[in-house]
Protein backbone atom coordinates (compact mmCIF):
# COMPACT_ATOMS: atom_id res chain seq x y z
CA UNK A 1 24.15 -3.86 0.54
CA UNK A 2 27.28 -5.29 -1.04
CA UNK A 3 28.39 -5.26 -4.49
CA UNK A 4 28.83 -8.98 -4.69
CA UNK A 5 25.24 -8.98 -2.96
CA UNK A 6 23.55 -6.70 -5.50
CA UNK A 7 25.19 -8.49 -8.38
CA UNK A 8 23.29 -11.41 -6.86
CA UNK A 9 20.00 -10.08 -6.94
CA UNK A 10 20.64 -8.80 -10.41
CA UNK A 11 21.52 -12.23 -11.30
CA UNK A 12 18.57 -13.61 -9.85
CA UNK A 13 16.29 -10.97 -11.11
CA UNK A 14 17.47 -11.59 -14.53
CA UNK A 15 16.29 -15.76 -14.41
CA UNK A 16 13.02 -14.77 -13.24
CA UNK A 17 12.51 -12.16 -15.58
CA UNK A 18 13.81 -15.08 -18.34
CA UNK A 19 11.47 -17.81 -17.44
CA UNK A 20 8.79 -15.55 -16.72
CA UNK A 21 6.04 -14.08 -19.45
CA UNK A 22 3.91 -12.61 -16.93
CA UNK A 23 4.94 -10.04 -14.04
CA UNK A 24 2.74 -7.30 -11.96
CA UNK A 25 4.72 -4.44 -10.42
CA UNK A 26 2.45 -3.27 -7.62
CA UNK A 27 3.16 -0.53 -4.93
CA UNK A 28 2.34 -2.08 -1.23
CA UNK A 29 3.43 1.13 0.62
CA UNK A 30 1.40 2.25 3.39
CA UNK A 31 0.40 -2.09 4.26
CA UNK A 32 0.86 -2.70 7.98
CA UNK A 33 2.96 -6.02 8.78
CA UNK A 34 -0.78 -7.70 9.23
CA UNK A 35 -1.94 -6.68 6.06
CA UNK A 36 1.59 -7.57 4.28
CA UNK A 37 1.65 -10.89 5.72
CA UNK A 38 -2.01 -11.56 4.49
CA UNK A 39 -1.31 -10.61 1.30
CA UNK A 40 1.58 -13.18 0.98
CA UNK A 41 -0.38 -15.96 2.09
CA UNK A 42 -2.99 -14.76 -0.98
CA UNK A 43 -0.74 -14.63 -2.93
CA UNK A 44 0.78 -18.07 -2.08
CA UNK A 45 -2.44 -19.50 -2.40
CA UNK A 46 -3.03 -18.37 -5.63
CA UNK A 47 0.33 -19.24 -7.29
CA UNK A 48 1.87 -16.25 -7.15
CA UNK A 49 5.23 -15.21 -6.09
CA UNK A 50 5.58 -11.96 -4.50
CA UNK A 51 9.01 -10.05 -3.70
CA UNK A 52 9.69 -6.77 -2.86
CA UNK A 53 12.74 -5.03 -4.66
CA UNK A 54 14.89 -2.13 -5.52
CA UNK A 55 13.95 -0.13 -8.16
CA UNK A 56 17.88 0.28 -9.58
CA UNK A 57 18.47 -3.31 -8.74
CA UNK A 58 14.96 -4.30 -10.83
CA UNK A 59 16.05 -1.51 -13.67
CA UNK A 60 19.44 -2.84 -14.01
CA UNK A 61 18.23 -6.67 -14.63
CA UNK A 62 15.60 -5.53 -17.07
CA UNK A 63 17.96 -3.97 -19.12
CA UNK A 64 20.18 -7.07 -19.34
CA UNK A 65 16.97 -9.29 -20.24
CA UNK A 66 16.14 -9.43 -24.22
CA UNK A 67 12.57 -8.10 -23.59
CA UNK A 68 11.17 -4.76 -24.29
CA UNK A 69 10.63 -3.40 -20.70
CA UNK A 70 11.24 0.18 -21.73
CA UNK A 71 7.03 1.20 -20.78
CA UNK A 72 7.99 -0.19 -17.28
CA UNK A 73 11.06 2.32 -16.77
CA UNK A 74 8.85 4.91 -15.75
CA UNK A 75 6.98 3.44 -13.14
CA UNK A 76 10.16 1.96 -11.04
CA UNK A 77 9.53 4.85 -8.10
CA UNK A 78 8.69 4.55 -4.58
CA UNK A 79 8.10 1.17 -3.35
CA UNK A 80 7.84 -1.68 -6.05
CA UNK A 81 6.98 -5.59 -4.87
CA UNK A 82 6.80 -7.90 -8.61
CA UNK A 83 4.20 -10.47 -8.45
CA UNK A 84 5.45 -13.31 -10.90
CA UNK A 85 2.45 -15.81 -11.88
CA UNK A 86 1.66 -18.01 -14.76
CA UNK A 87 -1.45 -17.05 -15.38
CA UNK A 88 -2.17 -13.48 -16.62
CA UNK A 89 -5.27 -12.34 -14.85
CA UNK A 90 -4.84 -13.66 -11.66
CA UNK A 91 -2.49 -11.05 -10.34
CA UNK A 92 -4.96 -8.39 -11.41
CA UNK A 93 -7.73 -10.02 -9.94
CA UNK A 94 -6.33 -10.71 -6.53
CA UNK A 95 -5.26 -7.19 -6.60
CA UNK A 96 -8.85 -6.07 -7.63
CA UNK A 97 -10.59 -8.57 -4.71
CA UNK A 98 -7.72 -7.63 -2.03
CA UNK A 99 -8.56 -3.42 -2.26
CA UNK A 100 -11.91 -4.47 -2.00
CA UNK A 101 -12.21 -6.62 1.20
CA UNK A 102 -9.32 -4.72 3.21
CA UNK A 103 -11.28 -1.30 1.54
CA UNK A 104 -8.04 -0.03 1.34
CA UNK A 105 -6.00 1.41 -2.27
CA UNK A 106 -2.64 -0.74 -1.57
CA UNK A 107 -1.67 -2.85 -3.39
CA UNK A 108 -1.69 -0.34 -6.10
CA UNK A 109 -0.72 -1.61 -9.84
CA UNK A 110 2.14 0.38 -11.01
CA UNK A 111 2.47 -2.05 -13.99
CA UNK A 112 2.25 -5.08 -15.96
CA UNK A 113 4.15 -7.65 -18.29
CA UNK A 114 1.77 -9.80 -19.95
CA UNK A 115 2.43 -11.92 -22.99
CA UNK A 116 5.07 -9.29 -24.45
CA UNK A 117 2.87 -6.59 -23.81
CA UNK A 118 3.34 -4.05 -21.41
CA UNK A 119 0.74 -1.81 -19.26
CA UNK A 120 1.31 0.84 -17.07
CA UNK A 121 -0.86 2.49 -14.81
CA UNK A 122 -3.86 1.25 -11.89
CA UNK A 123 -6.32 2.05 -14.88
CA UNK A 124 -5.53 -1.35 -16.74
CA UNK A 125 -6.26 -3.04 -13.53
CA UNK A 126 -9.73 -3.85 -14.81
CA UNK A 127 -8.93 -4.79 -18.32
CA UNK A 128 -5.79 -6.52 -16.98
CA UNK A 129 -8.34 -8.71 -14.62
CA UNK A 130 -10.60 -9.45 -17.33
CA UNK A 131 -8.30 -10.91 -19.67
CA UNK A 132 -9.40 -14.46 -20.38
CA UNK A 133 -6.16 -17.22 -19.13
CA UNK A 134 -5.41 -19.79 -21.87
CA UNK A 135 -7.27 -22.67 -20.02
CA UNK A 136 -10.45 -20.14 -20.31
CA UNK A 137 -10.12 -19.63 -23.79
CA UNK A 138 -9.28 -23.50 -24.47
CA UNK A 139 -12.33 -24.36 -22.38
CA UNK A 140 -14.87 -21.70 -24.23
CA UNK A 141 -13.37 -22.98 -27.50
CA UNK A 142 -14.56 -26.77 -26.86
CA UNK A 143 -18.01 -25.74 -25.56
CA UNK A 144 -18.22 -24.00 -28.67
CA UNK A 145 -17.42 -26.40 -30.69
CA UNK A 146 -19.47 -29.22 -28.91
CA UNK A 147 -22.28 -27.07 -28.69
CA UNK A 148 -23.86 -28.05 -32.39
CA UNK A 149 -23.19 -31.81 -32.01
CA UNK A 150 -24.47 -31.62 -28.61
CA UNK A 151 -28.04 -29.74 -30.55
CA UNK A 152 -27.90 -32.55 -33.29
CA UNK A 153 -27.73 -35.48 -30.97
CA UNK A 154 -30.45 -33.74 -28.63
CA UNK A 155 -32.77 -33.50 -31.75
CA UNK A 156 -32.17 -36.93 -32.87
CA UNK A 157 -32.94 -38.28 -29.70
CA UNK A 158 -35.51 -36.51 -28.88
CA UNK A 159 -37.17 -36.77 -32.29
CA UNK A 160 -36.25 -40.69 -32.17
CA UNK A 161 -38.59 -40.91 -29.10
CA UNK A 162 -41.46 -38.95 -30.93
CA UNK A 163 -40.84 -40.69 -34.41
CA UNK A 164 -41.43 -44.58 -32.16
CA UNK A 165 -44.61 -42.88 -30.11
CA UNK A 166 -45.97 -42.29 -33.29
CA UNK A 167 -45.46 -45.28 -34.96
CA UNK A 168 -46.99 -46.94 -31.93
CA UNK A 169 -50.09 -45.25 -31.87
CA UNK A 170 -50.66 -45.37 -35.20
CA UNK A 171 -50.08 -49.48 -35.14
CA UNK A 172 -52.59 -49.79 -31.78
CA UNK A 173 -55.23 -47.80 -33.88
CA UNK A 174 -57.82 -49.59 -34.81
CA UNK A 175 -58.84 -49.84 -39.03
């Protein structure tokens, strides 16, 4: 590769590392063509972009970026592929769901950047996949807070019905 061409990638690298909060560094070594090309269109259907890149290239870009990446150094060995989504449990899940059907240990989290937070190492993968997104904790914060007016109309209406029975038999009752 060229220098002009590497600066390019760096360059690149460096805007998606910007705009991004949320990044998976996964190892897909050892994924036949078949397997790498399903796991592209998973990710695609899921939102996520997936590229493969070189670890100096990737190193070099996260230095330049004003974000504490320093956790991640470690882990930029071997074969690295980023998976950039906005949502931060969905690259851990499909990782998670994808070893499971293929029964296979590839894709392999090296590491993740979540929300200024960084974790390193496949053991977060479950922690990482049961992280509540912000449309999950939006939506369990407005059930919650329905759920007592939804109780007090329920009462009322139910108690409305037995309050006019009442009355009603009590009228029709002969003196």
């Amino acid at each position: 590769m060229k220098k002009e061409d590497k600066g390019q990638v760096i360059e690149s690298l460096v805007e998606q590392l910007k705009e991004s909060n949320i990044f998976y560094l996964a190892d897909i070594s050892g994924l036949n063509a078949e397997q790498t090309s399903d796991l592209r269109r998973l990710c695609f259907s899921k939102g996520i972009k997936l590229s493969v890149v070189k670890n100096t290239l990737l190193k070099k870009a996260m230095e330049t970026v004003e974000k504490d990446f320093d956790d991640l150094y470690d882990v930029l060995k071997g074969n690295t592929a980023m998976m950039f989504s906005d949502t931060g449990n969905v690259p851990a899940r499909l990782i998670k769901d994808y070893t499971k059907k293929f029964k296979t240990d590839r894709p392999a989290l090296k590491g993740a950047y979540v929300e200024e937070m960084c974790y390193v190492g496949a053991d977060n993968l479950e922690f990482l996949s049961n992280i509540k997104s912000k449309d999950e904790l939006i939506g369990d914060i407005i059930g919650l807070l329905q759920s007592p007016a939804k109780n007090v109309i329920s009462a009322l209406q139910s108690g409305g019905n037995t309050i006019a029975g009442l009355v009603k038999t009590l009228s029709e009752r002969p003196e």
